[in-house]
N, C-alpha and C. Protein backbone atom coordinates (compact mmCIF):
# COMPACT_ATOMS: atom_id res chain seq x y z
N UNK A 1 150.24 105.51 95.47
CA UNK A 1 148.88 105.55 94.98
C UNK A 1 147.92 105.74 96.16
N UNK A 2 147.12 106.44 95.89
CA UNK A 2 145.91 107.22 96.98
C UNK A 2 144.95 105.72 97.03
N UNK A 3 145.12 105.34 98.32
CA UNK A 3 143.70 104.52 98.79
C UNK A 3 142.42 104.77 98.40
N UNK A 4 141.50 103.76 97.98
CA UNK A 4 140.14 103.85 97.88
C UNK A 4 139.16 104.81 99.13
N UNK A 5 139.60 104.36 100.02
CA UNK A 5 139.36 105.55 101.39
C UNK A 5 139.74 106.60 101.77
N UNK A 6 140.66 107.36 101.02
CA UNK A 6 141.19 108.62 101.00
C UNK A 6 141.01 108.80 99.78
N UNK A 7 140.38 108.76 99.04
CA UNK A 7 139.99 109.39 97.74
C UNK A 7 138.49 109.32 97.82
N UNK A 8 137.54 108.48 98.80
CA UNK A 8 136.29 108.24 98.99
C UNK A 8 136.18 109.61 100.14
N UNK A 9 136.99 110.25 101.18
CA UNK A 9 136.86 110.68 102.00
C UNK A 9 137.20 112.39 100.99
N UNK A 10 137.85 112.53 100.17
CA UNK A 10 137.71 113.77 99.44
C UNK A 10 136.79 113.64 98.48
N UNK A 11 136.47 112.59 97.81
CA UNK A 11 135.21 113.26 97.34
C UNK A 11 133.82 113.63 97.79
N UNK A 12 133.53 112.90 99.37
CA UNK A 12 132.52 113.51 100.01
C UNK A 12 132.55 114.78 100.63
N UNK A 13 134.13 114.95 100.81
CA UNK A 13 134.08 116.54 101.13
C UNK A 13 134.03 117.37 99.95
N UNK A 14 134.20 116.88 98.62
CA UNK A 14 133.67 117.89 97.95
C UNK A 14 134.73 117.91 96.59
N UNK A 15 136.01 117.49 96.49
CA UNK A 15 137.14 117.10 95.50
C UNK A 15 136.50 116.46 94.23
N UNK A 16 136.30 117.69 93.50
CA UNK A 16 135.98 117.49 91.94
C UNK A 16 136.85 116.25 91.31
N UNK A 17 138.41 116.45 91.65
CA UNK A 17 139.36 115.31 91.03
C UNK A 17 139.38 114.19 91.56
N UNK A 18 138.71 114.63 93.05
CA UNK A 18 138.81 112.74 93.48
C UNK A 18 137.46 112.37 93.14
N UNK A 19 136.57 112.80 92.87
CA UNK A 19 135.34 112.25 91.95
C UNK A 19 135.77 112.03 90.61
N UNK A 20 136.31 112.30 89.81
CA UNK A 20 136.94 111.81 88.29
C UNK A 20 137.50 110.95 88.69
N UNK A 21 138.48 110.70 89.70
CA UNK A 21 139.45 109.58 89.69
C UNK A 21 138.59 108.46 90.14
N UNK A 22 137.47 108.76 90.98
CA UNK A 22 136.49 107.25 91.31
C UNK A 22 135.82 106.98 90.06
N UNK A 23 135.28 107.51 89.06
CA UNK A 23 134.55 107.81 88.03
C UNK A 23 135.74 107.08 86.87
N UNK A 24 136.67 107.28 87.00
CA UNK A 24 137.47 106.80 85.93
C UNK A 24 137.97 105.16 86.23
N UNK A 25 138.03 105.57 87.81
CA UNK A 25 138.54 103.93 88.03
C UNK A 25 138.09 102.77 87.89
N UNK A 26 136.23 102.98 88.44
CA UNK A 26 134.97 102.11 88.23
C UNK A 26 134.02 102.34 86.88
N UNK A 27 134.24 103.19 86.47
CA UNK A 27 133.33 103.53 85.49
C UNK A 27 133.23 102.09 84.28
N UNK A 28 133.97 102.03 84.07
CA UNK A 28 134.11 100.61 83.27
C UNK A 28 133.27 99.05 83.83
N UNK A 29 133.59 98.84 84.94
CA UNK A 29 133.35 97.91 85.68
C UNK A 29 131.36 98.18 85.54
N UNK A 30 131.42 99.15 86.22
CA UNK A 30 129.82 99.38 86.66
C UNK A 30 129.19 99.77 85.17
N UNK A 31 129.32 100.57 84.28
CA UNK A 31 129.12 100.80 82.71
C UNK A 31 128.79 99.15 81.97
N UNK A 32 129.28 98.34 82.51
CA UNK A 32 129.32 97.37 81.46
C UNK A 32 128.42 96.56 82.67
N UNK A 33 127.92 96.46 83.81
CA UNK A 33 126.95 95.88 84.30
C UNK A 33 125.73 96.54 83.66
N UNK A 34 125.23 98.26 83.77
CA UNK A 34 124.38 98.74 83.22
C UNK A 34 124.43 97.74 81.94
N UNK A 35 124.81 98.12 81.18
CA UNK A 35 124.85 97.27 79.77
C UNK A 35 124.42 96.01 79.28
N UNK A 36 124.60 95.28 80.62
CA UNK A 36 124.52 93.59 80.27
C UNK A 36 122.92 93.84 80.58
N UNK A 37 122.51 94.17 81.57
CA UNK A 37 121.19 94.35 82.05
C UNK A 37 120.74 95.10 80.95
N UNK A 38 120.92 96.29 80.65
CA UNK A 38 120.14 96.71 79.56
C UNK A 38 119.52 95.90 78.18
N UNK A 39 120.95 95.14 77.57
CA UNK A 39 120.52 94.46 76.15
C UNK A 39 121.33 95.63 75.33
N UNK A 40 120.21 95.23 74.34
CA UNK A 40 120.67 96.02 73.07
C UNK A 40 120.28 97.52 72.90
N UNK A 41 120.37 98.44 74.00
CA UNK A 41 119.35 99.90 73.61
C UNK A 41 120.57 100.40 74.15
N UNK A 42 121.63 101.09 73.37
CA UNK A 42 123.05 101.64 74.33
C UNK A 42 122.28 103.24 74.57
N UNK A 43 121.44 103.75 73.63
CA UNK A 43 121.31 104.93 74.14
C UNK A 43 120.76 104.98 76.01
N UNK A 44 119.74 103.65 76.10
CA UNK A 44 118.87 103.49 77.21
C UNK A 44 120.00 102.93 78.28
N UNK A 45 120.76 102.28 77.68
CA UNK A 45 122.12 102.18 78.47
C UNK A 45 122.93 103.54 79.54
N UNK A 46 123.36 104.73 78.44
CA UNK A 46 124.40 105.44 78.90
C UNK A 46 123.41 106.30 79.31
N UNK A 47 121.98 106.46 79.27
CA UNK A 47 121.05 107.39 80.05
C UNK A 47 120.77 106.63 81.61
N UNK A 48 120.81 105.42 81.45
CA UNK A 48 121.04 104.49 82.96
C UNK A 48 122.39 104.13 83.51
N UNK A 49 123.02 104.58 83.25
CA UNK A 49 124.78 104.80 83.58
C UNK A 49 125.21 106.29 84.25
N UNK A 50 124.77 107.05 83.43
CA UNK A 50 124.25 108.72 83.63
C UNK A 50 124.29 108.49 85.16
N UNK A 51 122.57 107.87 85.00
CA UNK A 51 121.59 107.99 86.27
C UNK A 51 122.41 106.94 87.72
N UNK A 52 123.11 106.54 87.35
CA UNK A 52 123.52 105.12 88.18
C UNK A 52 124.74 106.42 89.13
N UNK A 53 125.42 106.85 88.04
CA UNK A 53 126.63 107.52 88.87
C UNK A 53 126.21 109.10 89.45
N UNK A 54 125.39 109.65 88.98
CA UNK A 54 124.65 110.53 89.74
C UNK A 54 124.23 109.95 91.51
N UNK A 55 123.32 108.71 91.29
CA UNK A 55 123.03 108.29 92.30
C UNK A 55 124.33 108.06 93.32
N UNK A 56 125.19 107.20 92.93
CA UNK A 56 126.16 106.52 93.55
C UNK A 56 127.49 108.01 94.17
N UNK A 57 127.30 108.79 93.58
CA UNK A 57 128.09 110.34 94.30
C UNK A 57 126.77 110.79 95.02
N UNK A 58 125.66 110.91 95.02
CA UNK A 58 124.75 111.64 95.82
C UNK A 58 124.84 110.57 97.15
N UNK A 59 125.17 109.50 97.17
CA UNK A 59 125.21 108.39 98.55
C UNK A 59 126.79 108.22 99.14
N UNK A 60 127.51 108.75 98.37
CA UNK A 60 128.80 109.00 98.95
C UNK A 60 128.56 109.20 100.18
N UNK A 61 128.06 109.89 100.95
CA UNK A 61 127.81 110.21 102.30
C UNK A 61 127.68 109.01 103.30
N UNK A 62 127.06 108.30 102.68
CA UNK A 62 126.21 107.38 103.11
C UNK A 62 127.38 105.66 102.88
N UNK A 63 128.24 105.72 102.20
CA UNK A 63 128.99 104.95 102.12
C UNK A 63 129.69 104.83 103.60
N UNK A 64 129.48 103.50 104.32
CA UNK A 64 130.27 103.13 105.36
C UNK A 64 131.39 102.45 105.16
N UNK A 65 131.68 101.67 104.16
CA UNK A 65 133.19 101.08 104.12
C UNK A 65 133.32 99.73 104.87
N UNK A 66 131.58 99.10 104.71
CA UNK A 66 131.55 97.95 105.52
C UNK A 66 131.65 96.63 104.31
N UNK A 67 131.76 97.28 102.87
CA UNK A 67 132.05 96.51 102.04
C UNK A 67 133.04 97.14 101.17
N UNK A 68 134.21 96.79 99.69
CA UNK A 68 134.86 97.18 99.14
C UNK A 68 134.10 98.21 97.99
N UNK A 69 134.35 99.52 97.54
CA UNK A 69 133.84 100.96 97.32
C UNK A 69 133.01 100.20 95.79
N UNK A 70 133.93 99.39 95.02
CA UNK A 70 133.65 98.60 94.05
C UNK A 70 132.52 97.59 94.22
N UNK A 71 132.42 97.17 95.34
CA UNK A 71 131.20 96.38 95.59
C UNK A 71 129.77 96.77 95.46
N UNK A 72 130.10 98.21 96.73
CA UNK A 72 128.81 99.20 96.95
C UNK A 72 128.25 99.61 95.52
N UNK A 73 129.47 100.39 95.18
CA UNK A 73 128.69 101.04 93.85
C UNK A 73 128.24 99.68 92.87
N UNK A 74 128.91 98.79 92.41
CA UNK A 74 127.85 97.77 91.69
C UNK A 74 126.14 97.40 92.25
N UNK A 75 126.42 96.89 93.68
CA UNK A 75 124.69 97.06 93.86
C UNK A 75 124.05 98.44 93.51
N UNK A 76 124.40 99.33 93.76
CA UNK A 76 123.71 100.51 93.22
C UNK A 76 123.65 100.58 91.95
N UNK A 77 124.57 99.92 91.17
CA UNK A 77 124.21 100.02 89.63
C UNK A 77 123.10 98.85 89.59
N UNK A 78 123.37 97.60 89.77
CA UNK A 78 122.00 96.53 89.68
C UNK A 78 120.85 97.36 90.26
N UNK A 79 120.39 98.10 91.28
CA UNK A 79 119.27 98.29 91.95
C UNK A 79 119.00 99.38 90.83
N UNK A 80 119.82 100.49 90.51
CA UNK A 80 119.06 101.90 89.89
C UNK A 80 118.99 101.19 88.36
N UNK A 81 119.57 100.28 87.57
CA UNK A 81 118.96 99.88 86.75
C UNK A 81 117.82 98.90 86.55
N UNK A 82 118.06 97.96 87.65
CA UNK A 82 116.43 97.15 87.42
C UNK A 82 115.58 98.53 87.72
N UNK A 83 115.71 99.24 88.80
CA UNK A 83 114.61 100.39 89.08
C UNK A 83 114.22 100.86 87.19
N UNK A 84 115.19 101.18 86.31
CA UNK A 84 114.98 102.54 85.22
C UNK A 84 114.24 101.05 84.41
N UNK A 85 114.71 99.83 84.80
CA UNK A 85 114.03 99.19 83.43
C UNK A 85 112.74 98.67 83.74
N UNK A 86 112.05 98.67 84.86
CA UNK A 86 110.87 98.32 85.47
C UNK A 86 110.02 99.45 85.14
N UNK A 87 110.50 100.50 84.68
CA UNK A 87 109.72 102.23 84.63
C UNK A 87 109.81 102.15 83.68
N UNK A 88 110.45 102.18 82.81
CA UNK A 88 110.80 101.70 80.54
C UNK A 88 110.28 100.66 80.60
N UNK A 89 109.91 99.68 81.00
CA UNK A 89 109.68 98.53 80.10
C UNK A 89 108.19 97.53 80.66
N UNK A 90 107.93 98.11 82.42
CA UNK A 90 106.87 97.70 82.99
C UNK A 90 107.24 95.96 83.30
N UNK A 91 108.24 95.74 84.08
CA UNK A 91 109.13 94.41 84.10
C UNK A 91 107.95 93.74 85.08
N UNK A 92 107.40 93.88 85.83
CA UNK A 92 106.27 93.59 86.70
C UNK A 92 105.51 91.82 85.97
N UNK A 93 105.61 92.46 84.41
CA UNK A 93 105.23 91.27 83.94
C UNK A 93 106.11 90.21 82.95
N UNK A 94 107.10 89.33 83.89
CA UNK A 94 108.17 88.77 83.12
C UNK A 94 107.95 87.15 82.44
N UNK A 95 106.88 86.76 83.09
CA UNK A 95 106.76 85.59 82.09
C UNK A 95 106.62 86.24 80.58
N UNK A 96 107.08 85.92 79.71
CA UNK A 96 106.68 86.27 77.84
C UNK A 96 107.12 84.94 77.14
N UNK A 97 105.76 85.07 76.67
CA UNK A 97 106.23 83.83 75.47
C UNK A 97 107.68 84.22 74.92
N UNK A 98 108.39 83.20 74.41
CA UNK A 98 109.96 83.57 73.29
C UNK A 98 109.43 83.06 72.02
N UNK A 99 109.86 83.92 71.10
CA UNK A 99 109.36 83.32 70.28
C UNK A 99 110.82 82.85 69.41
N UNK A 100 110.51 81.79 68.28
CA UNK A 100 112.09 81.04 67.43
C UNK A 100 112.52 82.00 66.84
N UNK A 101 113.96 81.91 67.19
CA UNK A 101 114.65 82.55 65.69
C UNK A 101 116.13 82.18 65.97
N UNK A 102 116.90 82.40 64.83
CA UNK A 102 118.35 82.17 64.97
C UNK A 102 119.18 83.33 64.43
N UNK A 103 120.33 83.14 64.60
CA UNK A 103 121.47 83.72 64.55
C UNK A 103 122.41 83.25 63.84
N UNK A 104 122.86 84.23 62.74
CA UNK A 104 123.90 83.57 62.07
C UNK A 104 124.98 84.47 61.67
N UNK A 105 126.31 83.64 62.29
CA UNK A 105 127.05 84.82 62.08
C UNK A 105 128.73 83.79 61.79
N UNK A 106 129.39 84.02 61.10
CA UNK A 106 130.74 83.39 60.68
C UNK A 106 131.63 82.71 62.02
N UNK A 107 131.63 81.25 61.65
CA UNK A 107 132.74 81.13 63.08
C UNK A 107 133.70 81.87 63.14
N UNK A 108 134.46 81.78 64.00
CA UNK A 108 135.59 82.50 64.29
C UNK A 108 136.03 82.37 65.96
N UNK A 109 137.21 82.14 66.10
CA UNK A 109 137.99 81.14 67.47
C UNK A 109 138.27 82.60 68.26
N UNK A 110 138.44 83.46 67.47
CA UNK A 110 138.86 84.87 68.49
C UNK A 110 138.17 84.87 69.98
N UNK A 111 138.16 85.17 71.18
CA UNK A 111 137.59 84.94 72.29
C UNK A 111 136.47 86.50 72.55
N UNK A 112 137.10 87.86 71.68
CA UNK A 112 136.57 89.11 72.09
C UNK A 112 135.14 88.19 70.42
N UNK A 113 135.48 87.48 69.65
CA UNK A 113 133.69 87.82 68.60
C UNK A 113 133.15 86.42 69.77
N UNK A 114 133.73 85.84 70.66
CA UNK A 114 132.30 85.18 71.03
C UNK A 114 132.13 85.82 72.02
N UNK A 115 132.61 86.26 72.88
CA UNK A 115 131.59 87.63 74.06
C UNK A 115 131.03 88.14 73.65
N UNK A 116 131.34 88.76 72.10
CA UNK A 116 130.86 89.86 71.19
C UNK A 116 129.01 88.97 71.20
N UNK A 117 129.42 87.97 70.48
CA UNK A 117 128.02 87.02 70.00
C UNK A 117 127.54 86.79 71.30
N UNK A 118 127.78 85.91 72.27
CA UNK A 118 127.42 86.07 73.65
C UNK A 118 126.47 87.04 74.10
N UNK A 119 127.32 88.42 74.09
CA UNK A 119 126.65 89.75 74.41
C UNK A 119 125.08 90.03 73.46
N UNK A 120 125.34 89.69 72.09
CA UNK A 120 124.31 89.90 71.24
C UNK A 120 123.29 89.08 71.31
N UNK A 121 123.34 88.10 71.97
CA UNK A 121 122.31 86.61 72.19
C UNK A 121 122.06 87.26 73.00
N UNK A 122 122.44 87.56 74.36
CA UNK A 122 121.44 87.67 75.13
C UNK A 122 121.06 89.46 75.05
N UNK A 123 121.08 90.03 74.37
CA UNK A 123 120.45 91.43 74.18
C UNK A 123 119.21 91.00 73.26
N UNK A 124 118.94 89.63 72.57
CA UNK A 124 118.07 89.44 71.92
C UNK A 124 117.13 88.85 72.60
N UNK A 125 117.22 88.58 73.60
CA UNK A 125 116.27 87.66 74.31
C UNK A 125 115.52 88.77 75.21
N UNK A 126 113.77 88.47 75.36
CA UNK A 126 113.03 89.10 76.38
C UNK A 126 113.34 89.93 77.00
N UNK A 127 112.92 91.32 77.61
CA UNK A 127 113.92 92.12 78.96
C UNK A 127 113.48 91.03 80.20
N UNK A 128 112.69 90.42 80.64
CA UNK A 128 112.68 89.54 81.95
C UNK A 128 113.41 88.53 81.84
N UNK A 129 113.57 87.80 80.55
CA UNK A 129 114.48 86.37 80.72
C UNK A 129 116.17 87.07 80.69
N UNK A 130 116.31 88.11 79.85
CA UNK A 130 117.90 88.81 79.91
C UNK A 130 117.97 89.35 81.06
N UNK A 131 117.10 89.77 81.70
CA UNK A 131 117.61 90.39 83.16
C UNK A 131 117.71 89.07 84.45
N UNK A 132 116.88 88.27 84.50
CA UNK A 132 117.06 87.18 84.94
C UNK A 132 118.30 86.63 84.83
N UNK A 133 118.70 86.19 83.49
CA UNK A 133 119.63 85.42 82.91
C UNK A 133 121.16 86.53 83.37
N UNK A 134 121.14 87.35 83.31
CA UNK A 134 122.56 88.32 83.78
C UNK A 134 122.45 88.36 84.97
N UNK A 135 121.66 88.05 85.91
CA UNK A 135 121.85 89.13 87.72
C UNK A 135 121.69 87.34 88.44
N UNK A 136 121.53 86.18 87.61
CA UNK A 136 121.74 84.75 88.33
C UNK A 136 123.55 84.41 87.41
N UNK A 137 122.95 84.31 86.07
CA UNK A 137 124.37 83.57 85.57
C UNK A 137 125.88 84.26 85.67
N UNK A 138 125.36 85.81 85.20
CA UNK A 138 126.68 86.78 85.33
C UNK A 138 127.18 87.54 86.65
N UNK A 139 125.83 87.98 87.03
CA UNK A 139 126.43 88.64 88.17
C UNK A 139 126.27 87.41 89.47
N UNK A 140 125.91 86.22 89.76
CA UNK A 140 125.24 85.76 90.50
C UNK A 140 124.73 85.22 91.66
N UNK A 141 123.38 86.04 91.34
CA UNK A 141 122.34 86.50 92.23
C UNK A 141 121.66 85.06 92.17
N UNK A 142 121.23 84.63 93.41
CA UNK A 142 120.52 83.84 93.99
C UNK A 142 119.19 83.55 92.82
N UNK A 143 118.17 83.03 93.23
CA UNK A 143 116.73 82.98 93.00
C UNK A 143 116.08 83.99 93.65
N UNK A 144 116.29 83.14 94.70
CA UNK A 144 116.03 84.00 95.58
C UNK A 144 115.81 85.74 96.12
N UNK A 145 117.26 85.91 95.62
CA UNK A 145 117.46 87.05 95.56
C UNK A 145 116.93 87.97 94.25
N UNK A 146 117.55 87.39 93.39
CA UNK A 146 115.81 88.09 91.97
C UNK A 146 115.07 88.33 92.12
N UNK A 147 114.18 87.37 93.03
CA UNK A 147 112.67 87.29 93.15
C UNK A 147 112.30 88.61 94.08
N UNK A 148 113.25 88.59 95.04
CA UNK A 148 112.83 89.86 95.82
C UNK A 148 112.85 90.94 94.91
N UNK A 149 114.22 91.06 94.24
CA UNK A 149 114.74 92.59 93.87
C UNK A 149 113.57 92.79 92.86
N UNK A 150 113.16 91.38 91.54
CA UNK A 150 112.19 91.74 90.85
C UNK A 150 111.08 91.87 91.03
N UNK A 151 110.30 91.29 92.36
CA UNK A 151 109.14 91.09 93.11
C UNK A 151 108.15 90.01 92.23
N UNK A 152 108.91 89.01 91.83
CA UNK A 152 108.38 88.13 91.42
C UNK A 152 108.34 87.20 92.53
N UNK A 153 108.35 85.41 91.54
CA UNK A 153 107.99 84.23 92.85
C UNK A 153 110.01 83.83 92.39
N UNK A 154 109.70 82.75 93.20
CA UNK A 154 111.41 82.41 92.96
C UNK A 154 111.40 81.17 91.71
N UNK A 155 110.03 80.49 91.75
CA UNK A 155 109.63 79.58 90.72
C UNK A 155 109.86 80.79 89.03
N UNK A 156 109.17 81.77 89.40
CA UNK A 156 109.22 82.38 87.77
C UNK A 156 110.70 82.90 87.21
N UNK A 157 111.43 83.01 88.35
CA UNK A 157 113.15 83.39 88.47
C UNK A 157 113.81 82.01 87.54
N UNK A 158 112.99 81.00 88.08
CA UNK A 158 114.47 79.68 87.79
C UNK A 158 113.10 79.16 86.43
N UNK A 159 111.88 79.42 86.21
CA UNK A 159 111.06 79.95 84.93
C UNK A 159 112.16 80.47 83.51
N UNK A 160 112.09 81.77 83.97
CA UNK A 160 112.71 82.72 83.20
C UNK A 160 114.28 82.18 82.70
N UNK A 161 114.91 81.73 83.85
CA UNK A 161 116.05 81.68 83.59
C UNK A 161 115.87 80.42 82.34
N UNK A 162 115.70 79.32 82.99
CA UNK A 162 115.52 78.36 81.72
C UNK A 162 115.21 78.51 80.43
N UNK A 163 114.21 79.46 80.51
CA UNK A 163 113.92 79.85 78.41
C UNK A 163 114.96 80.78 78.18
N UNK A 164 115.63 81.75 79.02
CA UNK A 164 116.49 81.90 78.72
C UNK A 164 117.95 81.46 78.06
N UNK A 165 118.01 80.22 78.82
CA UNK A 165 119.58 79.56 78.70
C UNK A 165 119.31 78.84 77.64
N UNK A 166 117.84 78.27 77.23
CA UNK A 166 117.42 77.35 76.06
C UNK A 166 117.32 78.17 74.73
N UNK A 167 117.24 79.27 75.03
CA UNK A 167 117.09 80.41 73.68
C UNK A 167 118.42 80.68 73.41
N UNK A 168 119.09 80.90 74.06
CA UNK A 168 120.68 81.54 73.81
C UNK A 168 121.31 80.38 73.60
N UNK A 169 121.28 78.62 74.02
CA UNK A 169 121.45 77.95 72.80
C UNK A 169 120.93 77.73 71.89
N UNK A 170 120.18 77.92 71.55
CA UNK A 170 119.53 78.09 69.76
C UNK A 170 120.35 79.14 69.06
N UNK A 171 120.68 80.44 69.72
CA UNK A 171 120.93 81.26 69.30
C UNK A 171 122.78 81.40 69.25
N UNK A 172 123.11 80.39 69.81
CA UNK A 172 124.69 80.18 69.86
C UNK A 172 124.75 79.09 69.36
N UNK A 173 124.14 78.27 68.69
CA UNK A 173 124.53 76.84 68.34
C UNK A 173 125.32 76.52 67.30
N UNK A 174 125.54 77.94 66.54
CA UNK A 174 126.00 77.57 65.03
C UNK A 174 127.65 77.81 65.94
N UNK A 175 127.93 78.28 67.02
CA UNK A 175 129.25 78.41 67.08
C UNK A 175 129.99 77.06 67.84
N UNK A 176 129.32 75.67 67.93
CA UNK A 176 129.41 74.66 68.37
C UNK A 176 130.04 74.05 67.11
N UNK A 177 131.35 73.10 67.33
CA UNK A 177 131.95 72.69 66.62
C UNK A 177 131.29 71.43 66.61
N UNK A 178 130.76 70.51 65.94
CA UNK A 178 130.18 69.01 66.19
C UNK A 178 130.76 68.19 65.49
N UNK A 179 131.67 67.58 66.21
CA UNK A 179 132.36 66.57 65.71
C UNK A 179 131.14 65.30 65.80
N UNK A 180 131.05 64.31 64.61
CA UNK A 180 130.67 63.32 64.55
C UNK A 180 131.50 62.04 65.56
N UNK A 181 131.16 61.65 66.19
CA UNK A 181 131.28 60.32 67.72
C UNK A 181 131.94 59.09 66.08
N UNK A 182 133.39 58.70 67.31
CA UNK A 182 134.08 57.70 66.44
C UNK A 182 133.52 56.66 66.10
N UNK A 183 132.28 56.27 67.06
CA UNK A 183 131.49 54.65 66.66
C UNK A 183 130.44 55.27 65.74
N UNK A 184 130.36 56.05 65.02
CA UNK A 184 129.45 56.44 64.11
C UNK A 184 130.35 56.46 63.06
N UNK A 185 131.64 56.69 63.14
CA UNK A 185 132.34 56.82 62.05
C UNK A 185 132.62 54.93 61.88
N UNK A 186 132.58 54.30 62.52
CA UNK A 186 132.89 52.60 62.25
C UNK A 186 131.43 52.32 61.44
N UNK A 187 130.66 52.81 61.83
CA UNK A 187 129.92 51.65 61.44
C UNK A 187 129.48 52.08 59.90
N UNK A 188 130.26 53.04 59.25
CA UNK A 188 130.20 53.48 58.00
C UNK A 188 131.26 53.51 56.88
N UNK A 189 132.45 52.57 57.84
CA UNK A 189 133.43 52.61 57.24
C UNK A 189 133.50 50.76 56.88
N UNK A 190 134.28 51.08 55.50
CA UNK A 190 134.07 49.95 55.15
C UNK A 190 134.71 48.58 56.12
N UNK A 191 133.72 47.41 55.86
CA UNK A 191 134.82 46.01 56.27
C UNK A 191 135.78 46.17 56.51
N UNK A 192 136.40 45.37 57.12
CA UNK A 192 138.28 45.07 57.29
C UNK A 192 138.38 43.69 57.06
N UNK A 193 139.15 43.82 56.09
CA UNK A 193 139.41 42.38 55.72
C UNK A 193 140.67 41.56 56.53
């Protein structure tokens, strides 16, 4: 099997197939970061996925190999998508009220319907508290580091994140099993004689 560095070194010279084969290998990985950041708009998704791997072959050049090829290209997917969703959506201003609502959807123990629900909670929440909430909890990014990339304060970062994590339990709560506590069950059960 062809090294990440000899398949990085033909496609900057110009190897149509060793660009499919980087494209096929990461595409998944980096596709489904676009995604988490996006939410729920897949068209606004695979038009910022488009744009992500355009970018990330036009910097091929520019790739030094001072981190793993998988690494590089993910920051380039976080940076060219906060970039496309700050231009769509005007992210500049991320405090937003949340407003209530719930979610209701059939339990079920399968592990792919609660990522599934997971995924859908937080595509429902704000674009500043979901982008917050994915680039600290999923991918995670500092406060710190938000605050720069979003050019916010680091206070409105760990802000955001909180109505975030408080909304997506509201919005996941029905998949909480609640067992009733055994000293609640005594003190309703009859005498013992």
């Amino acid at each position: 099997m062809e090294t990440d560095h000899t398949l990085i070194r033909r496609a900057i010279d110009g190897d149509e197939r060793a660009l499919r084969q980087l494209w096929s290998q990461y595409s998944p990985h980096i596709d489904a970061v676009v995604r988490r950041l996006v939410g729920g708009d897949p068209d606004l998704a695979a038009d910022i996925a488009q744009d992500v791997w355009i970018q990330i072959f036009r910097a091929l050049g520019s790739y030094r190999g001072d981190a793993q090829f998988g690494t590089w290209a993910h920051r380039i997917a976080v940076n060219r998508t906060l970039n496309a969703l700050r231009k769509a959506r005007r992210l500049g201003r991320l405090e937003v009220d949340m407003e209530e609502d719930s979610s209701a959807v059939e339990m079920d123990s399968d592990r792919a319907f609660l990522a599934a629900s997971i995924e859908e909670a937080a595509a429902r929440l704000p674009a500043g508290a979901r982008t917050v909430f994915m680039l600290h909890d999923v991918e995670g990014y500092t406060h710190d580091d938000i605050a720069r990339e979003l050019g916010i304060t680091t206070g409105a970062s760990k802000s955001q994140l909180f109505k975030a994590r408080a909304r997506l339990r509201r919005l996941l709560a029905h998949l909480i099993d609640v067992q009733t506590p055994a000293a609640e069950l005594r003190t309703h059960a009859a005498p013992r004689s």
